[in-house]
N, C-alpha and C. Protein backbone atom coordinates (compact mmCIF):
# COMPACT_ATOMS: atom_id res chain seq x y z
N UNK A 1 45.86 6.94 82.99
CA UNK A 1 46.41 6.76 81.65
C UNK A 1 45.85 5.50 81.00
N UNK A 2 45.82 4.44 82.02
CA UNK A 2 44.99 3.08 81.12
C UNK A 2 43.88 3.16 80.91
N UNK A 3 43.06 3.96 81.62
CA UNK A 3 41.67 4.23 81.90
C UNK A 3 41.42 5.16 80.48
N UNK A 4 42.37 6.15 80.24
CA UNK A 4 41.67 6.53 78.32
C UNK A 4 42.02 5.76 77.79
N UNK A 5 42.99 5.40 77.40
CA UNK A 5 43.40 3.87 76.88
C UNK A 5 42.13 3.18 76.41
N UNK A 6 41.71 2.60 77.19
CA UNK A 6 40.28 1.70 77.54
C UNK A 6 39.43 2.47 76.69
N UNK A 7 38.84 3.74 77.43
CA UNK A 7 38.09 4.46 76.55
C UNK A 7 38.49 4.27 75.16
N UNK A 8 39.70 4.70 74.37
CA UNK A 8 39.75 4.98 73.42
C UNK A 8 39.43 3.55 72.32
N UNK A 9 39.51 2.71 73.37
CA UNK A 9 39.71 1.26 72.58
C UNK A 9 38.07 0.92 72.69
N UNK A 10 37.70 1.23 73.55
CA UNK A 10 36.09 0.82 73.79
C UNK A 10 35.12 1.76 72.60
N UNK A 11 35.24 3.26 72.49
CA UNK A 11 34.81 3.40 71.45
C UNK A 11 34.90 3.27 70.11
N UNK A 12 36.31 3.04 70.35
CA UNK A 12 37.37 2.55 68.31
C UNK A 12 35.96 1.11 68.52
N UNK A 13 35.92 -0.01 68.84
CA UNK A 13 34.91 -1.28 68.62
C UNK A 13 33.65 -0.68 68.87
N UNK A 14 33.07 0.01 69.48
CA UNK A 14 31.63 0.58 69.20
C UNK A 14 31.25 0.90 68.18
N UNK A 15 32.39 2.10 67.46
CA UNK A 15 32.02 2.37 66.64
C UNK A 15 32.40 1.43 65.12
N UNK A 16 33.47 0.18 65.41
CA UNK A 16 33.55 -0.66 64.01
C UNK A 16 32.16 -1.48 63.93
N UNK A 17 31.46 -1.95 65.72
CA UNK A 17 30.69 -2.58 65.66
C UNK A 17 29.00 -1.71 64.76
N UNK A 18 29.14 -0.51 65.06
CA UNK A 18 28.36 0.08 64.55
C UNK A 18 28.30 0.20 62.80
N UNK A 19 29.28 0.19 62.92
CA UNK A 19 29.81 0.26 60.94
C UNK A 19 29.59 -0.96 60.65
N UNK A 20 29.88 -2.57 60.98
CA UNK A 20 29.66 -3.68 60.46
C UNK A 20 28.10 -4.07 60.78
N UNK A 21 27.26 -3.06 61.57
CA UNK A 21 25.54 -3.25 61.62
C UNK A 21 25.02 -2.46 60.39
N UNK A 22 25.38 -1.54 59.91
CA UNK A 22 24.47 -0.22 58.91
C UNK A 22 25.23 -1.33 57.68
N UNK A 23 26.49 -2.29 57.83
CA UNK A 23 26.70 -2.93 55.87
C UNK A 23 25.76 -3.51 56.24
N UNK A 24 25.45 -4.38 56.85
CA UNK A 24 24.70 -5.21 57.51
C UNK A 24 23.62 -5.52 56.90
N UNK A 25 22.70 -4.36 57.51
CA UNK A 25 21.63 -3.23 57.35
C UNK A 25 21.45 -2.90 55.89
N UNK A 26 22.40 -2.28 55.22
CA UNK A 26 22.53 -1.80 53.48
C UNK A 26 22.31 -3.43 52.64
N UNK A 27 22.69 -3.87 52.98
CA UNK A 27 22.89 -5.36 52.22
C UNK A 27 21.50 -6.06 52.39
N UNK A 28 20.94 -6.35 53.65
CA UNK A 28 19.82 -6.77 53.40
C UNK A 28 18.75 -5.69 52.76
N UNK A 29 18.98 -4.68 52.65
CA UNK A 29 17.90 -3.72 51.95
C UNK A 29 18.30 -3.89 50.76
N UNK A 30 19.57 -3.89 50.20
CA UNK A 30 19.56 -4.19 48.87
C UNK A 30 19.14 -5.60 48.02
N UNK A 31 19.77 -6.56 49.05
CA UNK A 31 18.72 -7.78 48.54
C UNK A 31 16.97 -7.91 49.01
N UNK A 32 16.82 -7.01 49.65
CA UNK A 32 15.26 -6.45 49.53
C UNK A 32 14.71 -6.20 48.57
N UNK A 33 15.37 -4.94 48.46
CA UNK A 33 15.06 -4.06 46.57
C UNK A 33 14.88 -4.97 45.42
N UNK A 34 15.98 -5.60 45.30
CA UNK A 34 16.58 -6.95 44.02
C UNK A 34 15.49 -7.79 44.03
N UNK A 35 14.93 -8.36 45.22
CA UNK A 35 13.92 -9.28 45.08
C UNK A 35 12.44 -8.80 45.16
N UNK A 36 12.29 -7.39 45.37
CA UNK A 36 11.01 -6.56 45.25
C UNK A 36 10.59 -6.56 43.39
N UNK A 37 12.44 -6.06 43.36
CA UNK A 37 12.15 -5.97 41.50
C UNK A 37 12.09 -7.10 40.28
N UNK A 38 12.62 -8.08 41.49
CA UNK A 38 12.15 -9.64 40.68
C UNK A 38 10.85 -9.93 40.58
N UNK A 39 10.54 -9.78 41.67
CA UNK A 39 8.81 -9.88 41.57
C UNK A 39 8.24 -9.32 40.70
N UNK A 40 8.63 -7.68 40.70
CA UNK A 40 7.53 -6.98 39.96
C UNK A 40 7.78 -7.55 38.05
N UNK A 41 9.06 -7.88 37.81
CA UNK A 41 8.94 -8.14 36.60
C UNK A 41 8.77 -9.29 36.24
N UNK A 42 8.60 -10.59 37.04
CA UNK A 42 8.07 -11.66 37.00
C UNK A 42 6.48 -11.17 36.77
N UNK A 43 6.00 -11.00 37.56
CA UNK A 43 4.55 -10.19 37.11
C UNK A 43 4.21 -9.59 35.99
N UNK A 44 4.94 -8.48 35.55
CA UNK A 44 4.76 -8.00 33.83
C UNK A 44 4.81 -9.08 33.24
N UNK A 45 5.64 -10.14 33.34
CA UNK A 45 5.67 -10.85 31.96
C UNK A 45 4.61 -11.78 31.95
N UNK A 46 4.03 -12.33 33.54
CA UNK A 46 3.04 -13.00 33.47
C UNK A 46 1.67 -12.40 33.17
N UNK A 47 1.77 -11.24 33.49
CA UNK A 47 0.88 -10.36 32.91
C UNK A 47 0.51 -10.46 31.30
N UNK A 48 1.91 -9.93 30.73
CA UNK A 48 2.00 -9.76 29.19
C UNK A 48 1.37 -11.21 28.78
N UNK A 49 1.87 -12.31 29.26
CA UNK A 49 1.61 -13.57 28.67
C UNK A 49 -0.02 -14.32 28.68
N UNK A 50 -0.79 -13.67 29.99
CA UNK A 50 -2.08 -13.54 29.81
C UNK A 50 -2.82 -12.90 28.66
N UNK A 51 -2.25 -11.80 28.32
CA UNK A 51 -3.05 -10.92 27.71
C UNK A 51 -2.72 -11.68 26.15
N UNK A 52 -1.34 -12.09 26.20
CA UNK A 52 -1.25 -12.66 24.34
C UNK A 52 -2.20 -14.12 24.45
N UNK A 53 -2.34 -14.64 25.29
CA UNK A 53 -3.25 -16.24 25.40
C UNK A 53 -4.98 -15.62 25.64
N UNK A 54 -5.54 -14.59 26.35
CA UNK A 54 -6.28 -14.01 26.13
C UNK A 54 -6.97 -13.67 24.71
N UNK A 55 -5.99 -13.18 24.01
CA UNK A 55 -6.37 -12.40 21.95
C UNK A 55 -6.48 -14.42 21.33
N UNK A 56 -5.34 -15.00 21.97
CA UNK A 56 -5.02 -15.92 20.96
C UNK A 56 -6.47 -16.88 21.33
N UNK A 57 -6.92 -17.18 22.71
CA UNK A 57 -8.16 -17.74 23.08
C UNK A 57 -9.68 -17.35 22.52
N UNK A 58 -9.63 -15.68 22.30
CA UNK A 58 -10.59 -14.84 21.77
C UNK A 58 -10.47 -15.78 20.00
N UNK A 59 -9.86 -15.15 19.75
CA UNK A 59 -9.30 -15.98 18.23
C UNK A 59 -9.87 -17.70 18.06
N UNK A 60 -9.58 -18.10 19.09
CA UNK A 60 -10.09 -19.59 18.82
C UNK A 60 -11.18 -19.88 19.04
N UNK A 61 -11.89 -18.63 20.09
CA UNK A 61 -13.64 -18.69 20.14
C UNK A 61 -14.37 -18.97 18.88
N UNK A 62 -13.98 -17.56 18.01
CA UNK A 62 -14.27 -16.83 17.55
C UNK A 62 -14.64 -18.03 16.14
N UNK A 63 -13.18 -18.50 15.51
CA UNK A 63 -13.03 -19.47 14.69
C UNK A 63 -14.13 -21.00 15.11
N UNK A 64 -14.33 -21.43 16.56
CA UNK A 64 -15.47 -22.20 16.67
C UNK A 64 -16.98 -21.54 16.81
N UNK A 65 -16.78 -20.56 17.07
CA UNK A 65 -18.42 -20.19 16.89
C UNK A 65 -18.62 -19.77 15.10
N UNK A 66 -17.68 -19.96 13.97
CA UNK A 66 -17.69 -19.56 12.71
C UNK A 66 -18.13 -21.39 12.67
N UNK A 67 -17.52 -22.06 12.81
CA UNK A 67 -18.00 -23.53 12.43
C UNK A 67 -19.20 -23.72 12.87
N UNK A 68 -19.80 -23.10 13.58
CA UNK A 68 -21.01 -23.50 14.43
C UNK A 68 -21.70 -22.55 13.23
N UNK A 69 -21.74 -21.68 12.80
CA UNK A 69 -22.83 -20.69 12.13
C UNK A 69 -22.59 -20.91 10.47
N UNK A 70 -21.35 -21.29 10.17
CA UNK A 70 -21.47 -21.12 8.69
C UNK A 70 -21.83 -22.61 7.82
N UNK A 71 -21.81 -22.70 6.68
CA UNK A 71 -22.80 -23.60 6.32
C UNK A 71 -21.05 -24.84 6.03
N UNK A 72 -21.54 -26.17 5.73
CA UNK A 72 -20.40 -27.15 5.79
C UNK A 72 -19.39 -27.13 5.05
N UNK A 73 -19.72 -26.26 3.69
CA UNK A 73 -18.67 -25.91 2.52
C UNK A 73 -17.13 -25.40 3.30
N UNK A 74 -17.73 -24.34 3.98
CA UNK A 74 -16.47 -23.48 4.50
C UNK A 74 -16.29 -24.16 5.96
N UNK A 75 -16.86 -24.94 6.60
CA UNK A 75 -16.29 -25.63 7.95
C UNK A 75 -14.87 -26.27 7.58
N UNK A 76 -14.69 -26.68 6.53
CA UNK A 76 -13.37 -27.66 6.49
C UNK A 76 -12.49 -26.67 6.20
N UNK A 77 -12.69 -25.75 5.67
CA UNK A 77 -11.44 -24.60 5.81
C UNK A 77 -11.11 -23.97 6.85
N UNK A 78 -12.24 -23.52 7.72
CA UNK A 78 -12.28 -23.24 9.35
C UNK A 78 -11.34 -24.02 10.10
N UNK A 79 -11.79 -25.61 9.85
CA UNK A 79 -11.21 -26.51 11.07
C UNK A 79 -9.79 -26.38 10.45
N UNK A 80 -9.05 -26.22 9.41
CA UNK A 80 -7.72 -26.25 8.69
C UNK A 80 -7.04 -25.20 9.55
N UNK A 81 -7.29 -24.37 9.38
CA UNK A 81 -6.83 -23.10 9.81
C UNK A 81 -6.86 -23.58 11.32
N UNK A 82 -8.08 -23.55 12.31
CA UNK A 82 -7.80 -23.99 13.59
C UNK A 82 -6.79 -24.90 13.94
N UNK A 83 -6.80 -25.94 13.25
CA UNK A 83 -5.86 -26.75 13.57
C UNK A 83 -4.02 -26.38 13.28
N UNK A 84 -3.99 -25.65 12.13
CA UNK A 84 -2.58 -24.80 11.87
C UNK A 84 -2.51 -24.08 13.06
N UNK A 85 -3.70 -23.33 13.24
CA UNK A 85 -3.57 -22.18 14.73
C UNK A 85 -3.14 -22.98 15.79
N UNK A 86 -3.89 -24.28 16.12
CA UNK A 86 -3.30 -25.05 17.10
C UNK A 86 -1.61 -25.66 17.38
N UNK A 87 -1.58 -26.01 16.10
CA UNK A 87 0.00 -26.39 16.46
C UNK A 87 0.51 -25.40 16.29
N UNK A 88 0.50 -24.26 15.52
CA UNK A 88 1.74 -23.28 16.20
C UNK A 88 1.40 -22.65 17.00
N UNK A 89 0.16 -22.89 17.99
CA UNK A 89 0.35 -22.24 19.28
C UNK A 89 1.00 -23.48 20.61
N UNK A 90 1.08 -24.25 19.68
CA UNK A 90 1.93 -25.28 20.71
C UNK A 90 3.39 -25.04 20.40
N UNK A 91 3.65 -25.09 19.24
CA UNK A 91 5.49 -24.21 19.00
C UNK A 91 5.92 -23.15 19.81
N UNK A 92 5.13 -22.25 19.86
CA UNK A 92 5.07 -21.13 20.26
C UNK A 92 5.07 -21.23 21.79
N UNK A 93 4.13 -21.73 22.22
CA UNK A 93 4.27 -22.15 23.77
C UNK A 93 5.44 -22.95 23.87
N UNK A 94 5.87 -24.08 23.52
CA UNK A 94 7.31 -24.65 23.56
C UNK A 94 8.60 -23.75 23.56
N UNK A 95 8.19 -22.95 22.54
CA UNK A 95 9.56 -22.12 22.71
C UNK A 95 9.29 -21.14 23.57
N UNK A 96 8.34 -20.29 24.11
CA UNK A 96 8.46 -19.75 25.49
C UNK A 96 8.87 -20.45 26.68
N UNK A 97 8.04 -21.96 26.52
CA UNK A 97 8.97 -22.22 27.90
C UNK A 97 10.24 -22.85 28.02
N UNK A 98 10.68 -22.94 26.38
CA UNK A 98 12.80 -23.23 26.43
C UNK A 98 13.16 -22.00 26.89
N UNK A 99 12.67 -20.88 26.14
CA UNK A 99 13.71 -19.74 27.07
C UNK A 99 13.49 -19.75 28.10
N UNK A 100 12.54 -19.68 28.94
CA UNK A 100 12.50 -19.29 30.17
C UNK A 100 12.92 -20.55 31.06
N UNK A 101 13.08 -21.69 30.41
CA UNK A 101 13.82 -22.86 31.48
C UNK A 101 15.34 -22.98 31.74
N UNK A 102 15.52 -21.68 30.88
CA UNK A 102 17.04 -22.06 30.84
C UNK A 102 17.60 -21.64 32.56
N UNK A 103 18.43 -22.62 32.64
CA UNK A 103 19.79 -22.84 33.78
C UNK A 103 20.76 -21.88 33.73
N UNK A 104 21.24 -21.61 34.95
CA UNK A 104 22.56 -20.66 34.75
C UNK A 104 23.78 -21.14 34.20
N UNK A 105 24.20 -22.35 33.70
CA UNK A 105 24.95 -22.67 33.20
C UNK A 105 24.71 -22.24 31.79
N UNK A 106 23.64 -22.41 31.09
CA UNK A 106 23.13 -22.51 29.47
C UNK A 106 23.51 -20.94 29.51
N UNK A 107 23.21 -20.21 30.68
CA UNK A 107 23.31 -18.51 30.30
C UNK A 107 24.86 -18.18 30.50
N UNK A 108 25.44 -19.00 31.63
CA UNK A 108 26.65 -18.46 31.11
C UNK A 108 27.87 -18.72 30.29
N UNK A 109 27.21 -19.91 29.30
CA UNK A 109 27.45 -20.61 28.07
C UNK A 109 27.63 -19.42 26.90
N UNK A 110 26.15 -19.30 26.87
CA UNK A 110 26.03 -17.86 25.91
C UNK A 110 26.67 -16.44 26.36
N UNK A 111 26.96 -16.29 27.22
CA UNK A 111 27.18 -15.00 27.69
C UNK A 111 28.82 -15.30 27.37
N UNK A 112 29.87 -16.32 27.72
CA UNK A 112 30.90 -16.56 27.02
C UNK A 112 30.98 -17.05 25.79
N UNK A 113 29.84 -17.59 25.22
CA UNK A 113 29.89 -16.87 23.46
C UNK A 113 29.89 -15.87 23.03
N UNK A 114 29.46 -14.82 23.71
CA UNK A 114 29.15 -13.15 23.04
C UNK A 114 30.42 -12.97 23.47
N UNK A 115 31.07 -12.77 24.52
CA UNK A 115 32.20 -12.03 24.82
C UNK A 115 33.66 -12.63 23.92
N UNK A 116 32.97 -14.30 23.63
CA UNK A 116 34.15 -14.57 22.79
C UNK A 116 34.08 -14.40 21.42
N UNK A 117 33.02 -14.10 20.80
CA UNK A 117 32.80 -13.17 19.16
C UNK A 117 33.06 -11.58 19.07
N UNK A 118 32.50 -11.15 20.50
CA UNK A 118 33.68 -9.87 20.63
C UNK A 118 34.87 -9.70 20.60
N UNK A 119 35.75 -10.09 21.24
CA UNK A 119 36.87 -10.58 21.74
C UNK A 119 37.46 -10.78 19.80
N UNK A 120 36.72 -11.62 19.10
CA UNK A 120 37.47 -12.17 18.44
C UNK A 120 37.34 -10.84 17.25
N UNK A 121 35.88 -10.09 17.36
CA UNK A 121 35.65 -9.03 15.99
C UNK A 121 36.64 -8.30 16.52
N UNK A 122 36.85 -8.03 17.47
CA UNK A 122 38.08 -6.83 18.33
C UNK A 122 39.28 -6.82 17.68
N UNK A 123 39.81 -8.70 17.80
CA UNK A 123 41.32 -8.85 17.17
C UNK A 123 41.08 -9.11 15.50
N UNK A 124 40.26 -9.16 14.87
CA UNK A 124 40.15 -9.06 13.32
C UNK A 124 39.85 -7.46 12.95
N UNK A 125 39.68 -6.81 13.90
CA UNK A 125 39.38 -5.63 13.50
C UNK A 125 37.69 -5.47 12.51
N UNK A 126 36.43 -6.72 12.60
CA UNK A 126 35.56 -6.29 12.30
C UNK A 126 34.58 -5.79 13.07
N UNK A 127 34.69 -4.86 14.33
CA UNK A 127 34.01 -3.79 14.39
C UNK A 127 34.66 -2.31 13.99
N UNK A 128 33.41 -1.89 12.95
CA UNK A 128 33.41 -0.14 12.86
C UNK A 128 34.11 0.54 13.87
N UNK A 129 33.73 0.41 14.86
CA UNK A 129 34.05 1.84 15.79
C UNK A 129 35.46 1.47 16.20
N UNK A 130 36.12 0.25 15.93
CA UNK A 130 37.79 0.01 16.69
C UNK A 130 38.60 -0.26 15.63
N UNK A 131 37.70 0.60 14.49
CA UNK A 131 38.96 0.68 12.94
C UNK A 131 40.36 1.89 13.83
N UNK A 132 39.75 2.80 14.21
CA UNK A 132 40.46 4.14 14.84
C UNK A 132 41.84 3.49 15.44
N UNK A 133 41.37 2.15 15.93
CA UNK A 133 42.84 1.39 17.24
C UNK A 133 43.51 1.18 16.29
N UNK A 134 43.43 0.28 15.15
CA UNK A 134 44.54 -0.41 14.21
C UNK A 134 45.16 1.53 13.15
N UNK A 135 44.35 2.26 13.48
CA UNK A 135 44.98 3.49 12.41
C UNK A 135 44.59 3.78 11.71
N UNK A 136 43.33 3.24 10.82
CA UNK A 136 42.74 2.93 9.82
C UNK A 136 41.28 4.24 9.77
């Protein structure tokens, strides 16, 4: 009689021990996946961001080999323009890398701003689709 006992208790923990190996198991595959797909879209964007500094580099060739060939009248309008092109490709680079420096605090700053302008169009009743709640 103690002897199934035993049994029954020895396989009841085999098999919890078996169940707390496969979460185990599921969990590191899912933070597998998660960080497979971080990668890959860290990549697109570094991708994407080559290809816009690529056109924008082509562009700035393009504008110094025009100073090099055209006669001095139109060089000072050339270098104008290059130089506008230059600083707002420094804006432009600045503000790519504010968004992307942001901290998890700054995001979940904003992310409890949106939910609290929801929250608030909800109780004024200015969204469209939750006229239906007040009766209206």
């Amino acid at each position: 009689m103690i002897d199934l006992h035993q049994q029954r208790t020895n396989s009841h923990d085999s098999y919890c021990d078996c169940l707390a190996l496969e979460q185990r198991q599921e969990k590191k595959r899912a933070k597998e996946i998660q960080e497979r797909l971080r990668k890959e879209e860290s990549q697109r964007k570094a991708k994407k961001i080559k290809s816009q500094l690529g056109k924008r580099n082509m562009f700035f060739l393009l504008m110094q080999l025009a100073v090099k060939v055209l006669p001095l009248s139109s060089k000072g309008i050339i270098l104008t323009i290059m130089n506008k092109f230059a600083t707002n490709e420094k804006k432009l680079l600045k503000k790519q890398h504010e968004k992307t420096a942001r901290g998890p605090e700054e995001i979940k700053r904003e992310r409890k701003a949106i939910v609290g302008k929801k929250l608030k169009q909800v109780e004024t009743g200015d969204m469209v689709n939750l006229h239906f709640l007040k009766g209206e």
